[in-house]
N, C-alpha and C. Protein backbone atom coordinates (compact mmCIF):
# COMPACT_ATOMS: atom_id res chain seq x y z
N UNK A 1 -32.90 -79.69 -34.63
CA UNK A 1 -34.00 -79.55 -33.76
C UNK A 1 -33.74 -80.15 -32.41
N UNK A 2 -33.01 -80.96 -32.99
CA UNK A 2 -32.54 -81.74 -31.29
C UNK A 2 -32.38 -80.59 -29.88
N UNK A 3 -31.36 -79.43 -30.57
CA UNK A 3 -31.36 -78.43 -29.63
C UNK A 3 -32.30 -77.88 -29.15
N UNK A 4 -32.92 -77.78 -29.98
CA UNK A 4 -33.94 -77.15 -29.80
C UNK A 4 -35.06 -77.48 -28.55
N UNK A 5 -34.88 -78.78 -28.79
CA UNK A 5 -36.01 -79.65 -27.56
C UNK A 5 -35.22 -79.38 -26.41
N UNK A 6 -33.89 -79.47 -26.28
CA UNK A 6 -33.14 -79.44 -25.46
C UNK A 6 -32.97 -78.35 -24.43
N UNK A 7 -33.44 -76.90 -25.27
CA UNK A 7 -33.43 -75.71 -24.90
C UNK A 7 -34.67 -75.92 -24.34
N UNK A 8 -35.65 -76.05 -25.04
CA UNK A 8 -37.13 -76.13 -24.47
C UNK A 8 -36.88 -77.36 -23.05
N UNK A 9 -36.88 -78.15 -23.40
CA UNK A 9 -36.95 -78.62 -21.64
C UNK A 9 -36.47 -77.75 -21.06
N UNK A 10 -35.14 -77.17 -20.73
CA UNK A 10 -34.42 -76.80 -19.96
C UNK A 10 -35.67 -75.35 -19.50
N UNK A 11 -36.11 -74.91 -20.58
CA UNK A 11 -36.95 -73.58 -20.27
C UNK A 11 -38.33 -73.73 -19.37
N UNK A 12 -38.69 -75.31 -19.48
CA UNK A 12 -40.11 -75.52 -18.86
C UNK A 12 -40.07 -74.89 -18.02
N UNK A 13 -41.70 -74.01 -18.24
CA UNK A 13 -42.21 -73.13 -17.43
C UNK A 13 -42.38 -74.00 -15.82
N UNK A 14 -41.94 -72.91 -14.91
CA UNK A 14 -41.71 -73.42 -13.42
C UNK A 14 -43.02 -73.84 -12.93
N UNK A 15 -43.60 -74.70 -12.23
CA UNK A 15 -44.37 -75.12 -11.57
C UNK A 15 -44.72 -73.91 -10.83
N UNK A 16 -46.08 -73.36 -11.03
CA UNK A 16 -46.80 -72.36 -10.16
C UNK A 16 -46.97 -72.86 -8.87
N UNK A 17 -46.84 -72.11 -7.69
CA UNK A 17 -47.41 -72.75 -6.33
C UNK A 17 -49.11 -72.70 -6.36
N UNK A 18 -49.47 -73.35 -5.25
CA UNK A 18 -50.92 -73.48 -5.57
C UNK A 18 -51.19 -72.43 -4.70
N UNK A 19 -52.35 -72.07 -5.55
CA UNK A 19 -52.80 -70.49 -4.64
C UNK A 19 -53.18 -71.21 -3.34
N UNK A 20 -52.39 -69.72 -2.32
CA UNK A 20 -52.92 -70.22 -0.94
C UNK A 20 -54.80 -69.88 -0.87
N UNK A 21 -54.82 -70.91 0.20
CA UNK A 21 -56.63 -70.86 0.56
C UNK A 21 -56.77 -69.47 0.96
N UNK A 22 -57.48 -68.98 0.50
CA UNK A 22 -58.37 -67.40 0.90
C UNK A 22 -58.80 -67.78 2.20
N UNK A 23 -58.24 -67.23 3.38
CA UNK A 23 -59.00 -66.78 4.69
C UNK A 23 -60.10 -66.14 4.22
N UNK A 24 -61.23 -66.93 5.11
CA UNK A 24 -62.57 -66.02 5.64
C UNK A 24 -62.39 -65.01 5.84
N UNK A 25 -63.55 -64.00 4.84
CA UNK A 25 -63.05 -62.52 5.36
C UNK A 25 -63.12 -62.43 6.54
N UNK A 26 -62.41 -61.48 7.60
CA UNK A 26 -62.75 -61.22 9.09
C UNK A 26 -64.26 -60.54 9.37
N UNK A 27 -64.85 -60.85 10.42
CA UNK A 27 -65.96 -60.31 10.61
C UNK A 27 -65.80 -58.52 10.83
N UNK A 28 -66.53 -57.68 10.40
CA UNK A 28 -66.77 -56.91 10.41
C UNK A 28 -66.92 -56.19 11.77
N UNK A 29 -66.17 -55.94 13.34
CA UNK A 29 -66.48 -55.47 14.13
C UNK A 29 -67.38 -54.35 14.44
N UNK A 30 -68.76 -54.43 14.81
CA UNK A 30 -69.74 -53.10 15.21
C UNK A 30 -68.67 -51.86 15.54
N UNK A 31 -68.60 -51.07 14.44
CA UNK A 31 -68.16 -49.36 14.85
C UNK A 31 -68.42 -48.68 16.28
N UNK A 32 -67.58 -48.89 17.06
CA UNK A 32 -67.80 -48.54 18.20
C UNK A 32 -68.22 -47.22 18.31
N UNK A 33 -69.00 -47.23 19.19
CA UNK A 33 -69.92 -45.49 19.58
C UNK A 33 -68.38 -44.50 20.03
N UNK A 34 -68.74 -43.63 19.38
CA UNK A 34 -68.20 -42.48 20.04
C UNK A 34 -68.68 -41.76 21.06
N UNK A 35 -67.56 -41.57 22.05
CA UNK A 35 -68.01 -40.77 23.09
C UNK A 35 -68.45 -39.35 23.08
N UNK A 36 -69.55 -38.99 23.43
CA UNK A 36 -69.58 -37.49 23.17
C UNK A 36 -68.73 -36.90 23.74
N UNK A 37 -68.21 -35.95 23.40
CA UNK A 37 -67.08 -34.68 23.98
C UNK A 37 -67.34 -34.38 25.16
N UNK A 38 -66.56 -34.24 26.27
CA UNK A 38 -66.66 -33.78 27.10
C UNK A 38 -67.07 -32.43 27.32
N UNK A 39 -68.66 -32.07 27.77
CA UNK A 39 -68.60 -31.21 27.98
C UNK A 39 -67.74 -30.01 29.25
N UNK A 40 -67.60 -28.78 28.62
CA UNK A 40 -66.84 -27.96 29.50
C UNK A 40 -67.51 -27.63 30.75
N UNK A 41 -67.17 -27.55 32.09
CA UNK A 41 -68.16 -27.05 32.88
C UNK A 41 -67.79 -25.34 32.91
N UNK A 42 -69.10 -24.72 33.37
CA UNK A 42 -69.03 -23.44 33.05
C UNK A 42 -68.41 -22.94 33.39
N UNK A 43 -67.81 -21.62 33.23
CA UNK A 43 -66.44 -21.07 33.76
C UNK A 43 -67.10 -20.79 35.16
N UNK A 44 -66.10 -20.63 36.14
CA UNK A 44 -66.65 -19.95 37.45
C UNK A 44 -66.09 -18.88 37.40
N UNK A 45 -66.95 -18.01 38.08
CA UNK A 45 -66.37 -16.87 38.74
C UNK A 45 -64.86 -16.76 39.20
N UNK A 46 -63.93 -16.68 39.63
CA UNK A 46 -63.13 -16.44 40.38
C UNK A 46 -63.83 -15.39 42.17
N UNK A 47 -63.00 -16.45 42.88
CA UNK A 47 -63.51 -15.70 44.20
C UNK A 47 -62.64 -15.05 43.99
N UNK A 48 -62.92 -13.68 45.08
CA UNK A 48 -62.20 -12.52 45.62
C UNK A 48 -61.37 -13.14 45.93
N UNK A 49 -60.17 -12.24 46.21
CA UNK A 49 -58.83 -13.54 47.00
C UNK A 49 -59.39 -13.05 48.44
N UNK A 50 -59.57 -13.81 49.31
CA UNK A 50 -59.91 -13.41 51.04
C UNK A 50 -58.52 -12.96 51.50
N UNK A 51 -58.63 -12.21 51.94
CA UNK A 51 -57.15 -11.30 52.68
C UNK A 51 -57.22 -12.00 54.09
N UNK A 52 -55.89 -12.33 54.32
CA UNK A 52 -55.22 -13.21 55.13
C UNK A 52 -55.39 -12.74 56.58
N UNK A 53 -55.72 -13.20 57.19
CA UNK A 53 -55.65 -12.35 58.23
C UNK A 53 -54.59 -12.70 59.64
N UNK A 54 -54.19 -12.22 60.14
CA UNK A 54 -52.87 -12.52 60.78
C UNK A 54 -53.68 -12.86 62.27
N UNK A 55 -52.54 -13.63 63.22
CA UNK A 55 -53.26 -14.09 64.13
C UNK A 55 -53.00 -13.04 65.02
N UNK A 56 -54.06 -13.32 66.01
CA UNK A 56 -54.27 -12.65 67.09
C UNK A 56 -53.23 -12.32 68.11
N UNK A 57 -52.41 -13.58 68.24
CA UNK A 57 -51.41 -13.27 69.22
C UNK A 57 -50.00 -12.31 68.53
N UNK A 58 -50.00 -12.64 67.31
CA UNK A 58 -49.23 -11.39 66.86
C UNK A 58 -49.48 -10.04 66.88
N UNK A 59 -51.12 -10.40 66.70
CA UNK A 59 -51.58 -8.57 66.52
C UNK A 59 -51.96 -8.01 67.97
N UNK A 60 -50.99 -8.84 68.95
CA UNK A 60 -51.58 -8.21 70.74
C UNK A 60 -50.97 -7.02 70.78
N UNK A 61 -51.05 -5.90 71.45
CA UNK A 61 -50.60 -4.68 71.13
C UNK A 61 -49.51 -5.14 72.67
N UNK A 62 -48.36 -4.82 72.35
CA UNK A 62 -47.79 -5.29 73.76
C UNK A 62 -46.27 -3.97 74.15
N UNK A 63 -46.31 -3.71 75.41
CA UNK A 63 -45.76 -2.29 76.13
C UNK A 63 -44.12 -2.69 75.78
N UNK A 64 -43.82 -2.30 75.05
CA UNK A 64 -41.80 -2.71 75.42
C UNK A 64 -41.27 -2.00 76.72
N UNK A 65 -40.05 -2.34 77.30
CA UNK A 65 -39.81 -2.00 77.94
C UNK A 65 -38.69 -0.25 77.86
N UNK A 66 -38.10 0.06 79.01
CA UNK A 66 -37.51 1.21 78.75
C UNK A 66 -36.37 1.10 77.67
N UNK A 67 -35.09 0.06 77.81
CA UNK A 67 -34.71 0.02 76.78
C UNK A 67 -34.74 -0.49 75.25
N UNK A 68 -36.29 -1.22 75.23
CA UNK A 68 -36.28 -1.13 73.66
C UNK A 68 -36.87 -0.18 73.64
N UNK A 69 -37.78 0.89 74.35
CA UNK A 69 -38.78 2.19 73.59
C UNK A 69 -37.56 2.71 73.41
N UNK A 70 -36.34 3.26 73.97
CA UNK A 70 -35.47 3.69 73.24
C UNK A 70 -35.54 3.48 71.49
N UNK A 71 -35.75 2.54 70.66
CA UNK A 71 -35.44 2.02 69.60
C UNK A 71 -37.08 2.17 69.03
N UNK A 72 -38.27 1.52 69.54
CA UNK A 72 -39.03 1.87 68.44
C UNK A 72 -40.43 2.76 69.51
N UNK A 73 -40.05 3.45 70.38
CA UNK A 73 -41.13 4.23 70.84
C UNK A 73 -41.89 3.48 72.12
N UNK A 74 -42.18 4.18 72.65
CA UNK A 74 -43.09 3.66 73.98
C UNK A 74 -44.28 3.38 74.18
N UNK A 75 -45.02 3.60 72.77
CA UNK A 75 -46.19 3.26 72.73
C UNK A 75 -46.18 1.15 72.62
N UNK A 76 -47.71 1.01 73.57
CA UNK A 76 -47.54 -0.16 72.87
C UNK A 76 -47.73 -0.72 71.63
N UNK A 77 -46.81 -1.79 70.88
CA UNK A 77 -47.23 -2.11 69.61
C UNK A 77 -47.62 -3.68 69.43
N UNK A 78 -47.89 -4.64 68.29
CA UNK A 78 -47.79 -5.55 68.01
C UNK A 78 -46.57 -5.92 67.80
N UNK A 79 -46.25 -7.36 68.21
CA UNK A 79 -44.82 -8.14 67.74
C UNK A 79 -44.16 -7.70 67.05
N UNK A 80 -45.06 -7.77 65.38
CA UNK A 80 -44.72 -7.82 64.20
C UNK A 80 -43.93 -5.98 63.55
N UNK A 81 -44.64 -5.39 64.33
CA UNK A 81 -44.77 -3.45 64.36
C UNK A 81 -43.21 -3.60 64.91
N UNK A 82 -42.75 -4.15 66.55
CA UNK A 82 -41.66 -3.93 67.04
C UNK A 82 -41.10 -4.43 66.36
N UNK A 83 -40.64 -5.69 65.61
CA UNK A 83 -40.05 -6.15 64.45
C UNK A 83 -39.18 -5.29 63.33
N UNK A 84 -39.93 -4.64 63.07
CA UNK A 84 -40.10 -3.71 61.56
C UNK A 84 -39.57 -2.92 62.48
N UNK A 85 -39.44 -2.13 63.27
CA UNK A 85 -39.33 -0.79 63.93
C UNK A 85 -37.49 -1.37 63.98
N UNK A 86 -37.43 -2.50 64.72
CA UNK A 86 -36.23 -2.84 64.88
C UNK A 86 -35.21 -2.75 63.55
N UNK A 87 -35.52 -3.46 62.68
CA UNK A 87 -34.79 -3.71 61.49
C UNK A 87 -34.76 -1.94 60.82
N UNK A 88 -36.14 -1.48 60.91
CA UNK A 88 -35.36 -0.09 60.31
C UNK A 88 -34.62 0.63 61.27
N UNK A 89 -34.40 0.80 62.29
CA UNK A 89 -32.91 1.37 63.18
C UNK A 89 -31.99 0.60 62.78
N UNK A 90 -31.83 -0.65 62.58
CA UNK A 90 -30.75 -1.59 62.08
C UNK A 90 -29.94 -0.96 60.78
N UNK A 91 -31.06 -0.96 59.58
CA UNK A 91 -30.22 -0.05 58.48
C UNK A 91 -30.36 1.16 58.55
N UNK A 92 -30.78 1.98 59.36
CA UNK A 92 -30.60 3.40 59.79
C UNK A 92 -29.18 3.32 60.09
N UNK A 93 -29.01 2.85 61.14
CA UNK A 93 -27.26 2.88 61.56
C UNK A 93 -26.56 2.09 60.77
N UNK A 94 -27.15 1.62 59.98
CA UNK A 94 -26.46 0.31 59.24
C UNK A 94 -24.97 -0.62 60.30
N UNK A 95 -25.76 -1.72 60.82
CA UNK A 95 -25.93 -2.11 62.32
C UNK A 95 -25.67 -3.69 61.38
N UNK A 96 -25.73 -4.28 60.36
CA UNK A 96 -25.47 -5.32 59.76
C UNK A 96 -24.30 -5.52 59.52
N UNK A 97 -23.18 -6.76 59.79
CA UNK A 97 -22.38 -6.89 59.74
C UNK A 97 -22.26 -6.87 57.76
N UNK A 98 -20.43 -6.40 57.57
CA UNK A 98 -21.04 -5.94 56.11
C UNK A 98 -20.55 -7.79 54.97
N UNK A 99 -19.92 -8.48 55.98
CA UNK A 99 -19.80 -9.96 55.28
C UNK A 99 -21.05 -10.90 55.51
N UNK A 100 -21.01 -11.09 56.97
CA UNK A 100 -22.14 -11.81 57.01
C UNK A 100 -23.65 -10.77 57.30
N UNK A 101 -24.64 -10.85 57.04
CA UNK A 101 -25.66 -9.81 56.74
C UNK A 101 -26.74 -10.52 58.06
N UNK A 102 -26.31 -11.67 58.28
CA UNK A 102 -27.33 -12.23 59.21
C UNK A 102 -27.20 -11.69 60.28
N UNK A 103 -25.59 -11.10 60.73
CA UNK A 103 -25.39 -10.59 62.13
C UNK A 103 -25.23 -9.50 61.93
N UNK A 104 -25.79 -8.97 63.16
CA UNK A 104 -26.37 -7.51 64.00
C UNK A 104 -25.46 -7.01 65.14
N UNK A 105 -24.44 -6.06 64.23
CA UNK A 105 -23.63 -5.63 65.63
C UNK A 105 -24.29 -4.65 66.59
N UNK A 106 -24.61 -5.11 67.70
CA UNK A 106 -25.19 -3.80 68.15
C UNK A 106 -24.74 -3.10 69.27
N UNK A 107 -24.62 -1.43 68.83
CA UNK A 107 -24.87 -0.59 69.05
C UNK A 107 -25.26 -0.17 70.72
N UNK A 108 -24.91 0.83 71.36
CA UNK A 108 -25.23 0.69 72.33
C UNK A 108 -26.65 0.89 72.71
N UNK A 109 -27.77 1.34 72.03
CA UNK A 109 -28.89 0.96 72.77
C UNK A 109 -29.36 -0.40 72.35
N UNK A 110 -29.05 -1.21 71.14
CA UNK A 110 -29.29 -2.44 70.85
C UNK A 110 -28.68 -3.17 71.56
N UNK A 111 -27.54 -2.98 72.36
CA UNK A 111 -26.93 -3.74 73.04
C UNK A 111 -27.59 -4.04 74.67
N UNK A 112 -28.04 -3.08 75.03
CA UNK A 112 -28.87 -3.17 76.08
C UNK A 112 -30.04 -4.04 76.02
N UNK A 113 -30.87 -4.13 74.87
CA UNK A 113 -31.93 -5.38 74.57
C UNK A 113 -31.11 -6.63 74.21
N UNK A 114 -30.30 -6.87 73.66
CA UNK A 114 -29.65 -7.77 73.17
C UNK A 114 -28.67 -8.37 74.16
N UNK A 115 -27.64 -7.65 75.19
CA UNK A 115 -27.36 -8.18 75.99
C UNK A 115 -25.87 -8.77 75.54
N UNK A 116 -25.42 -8.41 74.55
CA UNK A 116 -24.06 -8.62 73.60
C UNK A 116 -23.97 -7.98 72.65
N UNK A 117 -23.20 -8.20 72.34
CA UNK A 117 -21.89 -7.16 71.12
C UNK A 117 -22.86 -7.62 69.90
N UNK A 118 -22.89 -8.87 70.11
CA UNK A 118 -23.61 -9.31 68.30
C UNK A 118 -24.17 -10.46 68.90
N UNK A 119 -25.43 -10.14 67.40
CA UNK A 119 -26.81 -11.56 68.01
C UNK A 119 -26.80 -11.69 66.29
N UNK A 120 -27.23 -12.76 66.09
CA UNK A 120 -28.05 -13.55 64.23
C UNK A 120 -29.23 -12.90 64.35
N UNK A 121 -30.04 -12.72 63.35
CA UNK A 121 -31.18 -12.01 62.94
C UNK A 121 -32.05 -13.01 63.55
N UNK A 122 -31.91 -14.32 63.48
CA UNK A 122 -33.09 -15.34 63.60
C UNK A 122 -32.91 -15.42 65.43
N UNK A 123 -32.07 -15.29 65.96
CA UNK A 123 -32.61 -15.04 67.79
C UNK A 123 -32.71 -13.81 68.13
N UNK A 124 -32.37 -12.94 67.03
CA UNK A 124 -33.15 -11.20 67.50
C UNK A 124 -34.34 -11.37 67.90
N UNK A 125 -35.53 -11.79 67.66
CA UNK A 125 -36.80 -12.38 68.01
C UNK A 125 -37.08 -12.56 69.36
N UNK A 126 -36.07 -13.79 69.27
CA UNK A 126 -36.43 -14.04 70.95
C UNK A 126 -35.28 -13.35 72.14
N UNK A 127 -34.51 -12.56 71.56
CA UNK A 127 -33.92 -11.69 72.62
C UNK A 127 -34.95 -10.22 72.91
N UNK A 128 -35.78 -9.79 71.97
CA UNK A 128 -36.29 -8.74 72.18
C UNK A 128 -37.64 -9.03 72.36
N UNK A 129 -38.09 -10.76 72.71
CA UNK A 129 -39.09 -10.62 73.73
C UNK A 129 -39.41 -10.51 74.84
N UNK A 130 -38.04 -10.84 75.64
CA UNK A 130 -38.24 -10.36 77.17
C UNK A 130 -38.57 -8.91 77.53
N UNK A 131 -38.07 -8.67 76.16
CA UNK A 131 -38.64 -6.79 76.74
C UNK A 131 -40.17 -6.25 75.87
N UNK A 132 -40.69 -7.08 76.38
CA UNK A 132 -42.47 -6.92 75.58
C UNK A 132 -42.82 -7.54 76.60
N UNK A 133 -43.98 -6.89 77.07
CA UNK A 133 -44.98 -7.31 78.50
C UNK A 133 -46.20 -7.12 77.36
């Protein structure tokens, strides 16, 4: 039996820890309100789209001279009209250089408004306003 005790001590059941103290339940925080949903605001209409209207000093009807009516007519037109008139004689003769597309070889009645062999598209503008009164 001797062993026996021997075994038994050795087995004593382990010392339990002491239960930890129970925290206070937490207070119960008030359920916060829900926000009502945002209401949708009503659909709108869609406006018409307002058509743009171009300014005045573009739309001046203005006389070209003898050698641009050569190119888009002798009537007077707006800026924007001689513009367009220009560029289609441009690919009429196809008058665009064929690497760079920006330059305008021109032609001998383009050359008379232009005043050289070749102009860039972006000072065609202001070379073919001296000939608009």
């Amino acid at each position: 039996m001797a062993t026996a005790k021997k075994a038994a001590a050795k087995k004593a059941p382990a010392k339990k820890a002491a239960p930890a103290k129970k925290a206070a339940p937490a207070k119960k925080a008030a359920p916060a309100k829900k926000a009502a949903p945002a209401k949708k605001a009503p659909a709108k209409k869609a406006a018409p789209a307002k058509k743009r209207t171009p300014n005045a000093a573009f739309m001046k009807a203005l006389t070209p001279s003898a050698a641009l009516a050569a190119i888009v007519g002798d009537k007077p037109l707006p800026r924007t009209d001689v513009t367009k008139k220009i560029w289609e004689y441009i690919k009429k003769h196809k008058l665009q250089d064929a690497v760079q597309k920006r330059v305008i070889v021109a032609d001998a009645k383009l050359k008379e408004v232009f005043g050289k062999a070749k102009a860039d598209m972006f000072e065609m503008t202001k070379l073919v306003n001296s000939h608009l009164k």
